[in-house]
N, C-alpha and C. Protein backbone atom coordinates (compact mmCIF):
# COMPACT_ATOMS: atom_id res chain seq x y z
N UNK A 1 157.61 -245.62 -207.15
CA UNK A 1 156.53 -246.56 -206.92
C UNK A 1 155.22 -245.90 -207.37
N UNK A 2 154.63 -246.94 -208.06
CA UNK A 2 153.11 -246.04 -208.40
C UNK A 2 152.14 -246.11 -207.23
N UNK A 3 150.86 -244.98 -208.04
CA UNK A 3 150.43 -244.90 -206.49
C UNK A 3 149.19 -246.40 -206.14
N UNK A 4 148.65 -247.06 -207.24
CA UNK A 4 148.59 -248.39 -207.16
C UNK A 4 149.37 -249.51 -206.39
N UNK A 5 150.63 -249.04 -206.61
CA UNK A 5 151.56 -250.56 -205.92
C UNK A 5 151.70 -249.96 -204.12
N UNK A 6 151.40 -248.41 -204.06
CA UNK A 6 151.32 -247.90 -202.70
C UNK A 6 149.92 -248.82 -201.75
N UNK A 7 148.47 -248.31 -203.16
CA UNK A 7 147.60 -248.67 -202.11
C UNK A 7 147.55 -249.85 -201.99
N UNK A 8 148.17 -250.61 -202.70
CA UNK A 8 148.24 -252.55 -202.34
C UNK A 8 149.11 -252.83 -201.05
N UNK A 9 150.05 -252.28 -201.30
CA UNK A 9 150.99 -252.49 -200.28
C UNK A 9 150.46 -251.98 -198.71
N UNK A 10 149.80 -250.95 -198.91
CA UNK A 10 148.76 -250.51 -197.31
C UNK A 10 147.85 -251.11 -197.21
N UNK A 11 146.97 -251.45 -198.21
CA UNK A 11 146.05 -252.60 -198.19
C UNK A 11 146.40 -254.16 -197.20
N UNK A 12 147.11 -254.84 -198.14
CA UNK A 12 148.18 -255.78 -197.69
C UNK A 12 148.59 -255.51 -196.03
N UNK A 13 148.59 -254.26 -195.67
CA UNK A 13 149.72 -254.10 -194.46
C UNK A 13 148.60 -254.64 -193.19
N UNK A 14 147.48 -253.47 -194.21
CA UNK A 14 146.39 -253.37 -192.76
C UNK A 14 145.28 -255.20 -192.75
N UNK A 15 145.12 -255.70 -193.78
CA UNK A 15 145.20 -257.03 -193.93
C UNK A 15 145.94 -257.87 -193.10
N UNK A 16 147.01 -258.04 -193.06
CA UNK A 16 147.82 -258.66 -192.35
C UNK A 16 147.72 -258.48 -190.83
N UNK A 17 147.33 -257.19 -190.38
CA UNK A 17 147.50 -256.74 -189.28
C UNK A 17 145.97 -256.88 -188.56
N UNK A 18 145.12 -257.14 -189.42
CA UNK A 18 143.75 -257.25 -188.89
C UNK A 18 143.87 -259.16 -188.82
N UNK A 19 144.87 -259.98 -189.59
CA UNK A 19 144.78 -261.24 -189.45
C UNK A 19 145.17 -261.77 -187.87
N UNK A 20 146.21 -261.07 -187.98
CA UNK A 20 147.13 -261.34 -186.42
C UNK A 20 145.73 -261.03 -185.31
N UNK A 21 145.11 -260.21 -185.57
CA UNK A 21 144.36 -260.15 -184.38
C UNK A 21 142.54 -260.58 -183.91
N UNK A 22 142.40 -260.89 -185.72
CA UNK A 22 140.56 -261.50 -185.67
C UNK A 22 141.51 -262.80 -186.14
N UNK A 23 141.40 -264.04 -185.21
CA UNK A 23 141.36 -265.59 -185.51
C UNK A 23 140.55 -265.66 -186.61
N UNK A 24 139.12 -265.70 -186.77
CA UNK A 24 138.05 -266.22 -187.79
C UNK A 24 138.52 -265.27 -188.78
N UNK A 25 138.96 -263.88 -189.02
CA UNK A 25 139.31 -263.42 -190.39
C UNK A 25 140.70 -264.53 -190.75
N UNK A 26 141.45 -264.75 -189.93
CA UNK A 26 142.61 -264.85 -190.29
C UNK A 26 142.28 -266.46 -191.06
N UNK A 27 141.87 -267.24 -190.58
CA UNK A 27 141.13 -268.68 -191.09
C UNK A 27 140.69 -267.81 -192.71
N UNK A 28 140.06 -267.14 -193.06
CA UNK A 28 139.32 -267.00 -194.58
C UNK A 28 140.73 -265.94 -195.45
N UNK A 29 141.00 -265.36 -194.82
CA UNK A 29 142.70 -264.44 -195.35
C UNK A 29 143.20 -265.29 -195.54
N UNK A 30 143.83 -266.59 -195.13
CA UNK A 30 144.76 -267.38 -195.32
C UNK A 30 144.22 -268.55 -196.71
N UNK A 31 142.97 -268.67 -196.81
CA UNK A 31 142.52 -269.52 -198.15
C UNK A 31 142.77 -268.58 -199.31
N UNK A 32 143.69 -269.93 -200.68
CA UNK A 32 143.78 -269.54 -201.09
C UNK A 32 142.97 -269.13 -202.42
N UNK A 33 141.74 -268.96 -202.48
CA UNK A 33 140.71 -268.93 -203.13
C UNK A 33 139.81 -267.71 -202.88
N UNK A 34 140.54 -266.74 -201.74
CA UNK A 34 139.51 -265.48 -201.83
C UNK A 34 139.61 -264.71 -202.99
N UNK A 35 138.58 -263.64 -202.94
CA UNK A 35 138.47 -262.57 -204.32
C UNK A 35 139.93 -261.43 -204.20
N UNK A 36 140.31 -261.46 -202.69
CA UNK A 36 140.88 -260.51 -202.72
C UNK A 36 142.60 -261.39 -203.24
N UNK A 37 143.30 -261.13 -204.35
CA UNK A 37 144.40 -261.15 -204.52
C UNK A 37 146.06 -260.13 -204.14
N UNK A 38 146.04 -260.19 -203.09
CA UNK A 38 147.62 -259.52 -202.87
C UNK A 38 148.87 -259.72 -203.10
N UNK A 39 149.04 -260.99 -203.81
CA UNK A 39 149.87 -262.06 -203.80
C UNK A 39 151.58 -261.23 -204.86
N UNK A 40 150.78 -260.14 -205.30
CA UNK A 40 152.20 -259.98 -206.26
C UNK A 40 152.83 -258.32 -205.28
N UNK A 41 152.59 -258.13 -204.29
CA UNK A 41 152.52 -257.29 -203.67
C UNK A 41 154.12 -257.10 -203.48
């Protein structure tokens, strides 16, 4: 694994894990129109 597809994938992790627990992040994480793309993760 490169070390790119590493920091997406921790990126992604801690993302996810900050969704579960801020409601109002999780509302703007979930549109699919933010800058941030994780989607091929």
């Amino acid at each position: 694994m490169k070390g790119t597809e590493q920091f997406k994938q921790t990126i992604k992790a801690y993302l996810d894990e900050r969704a579960k627990a801020d409601e109002l992040f999780a509302k703007s994480y979930a549109k699919e129109n933010k800058t941030i793309r994780l989607t091929d993760v």
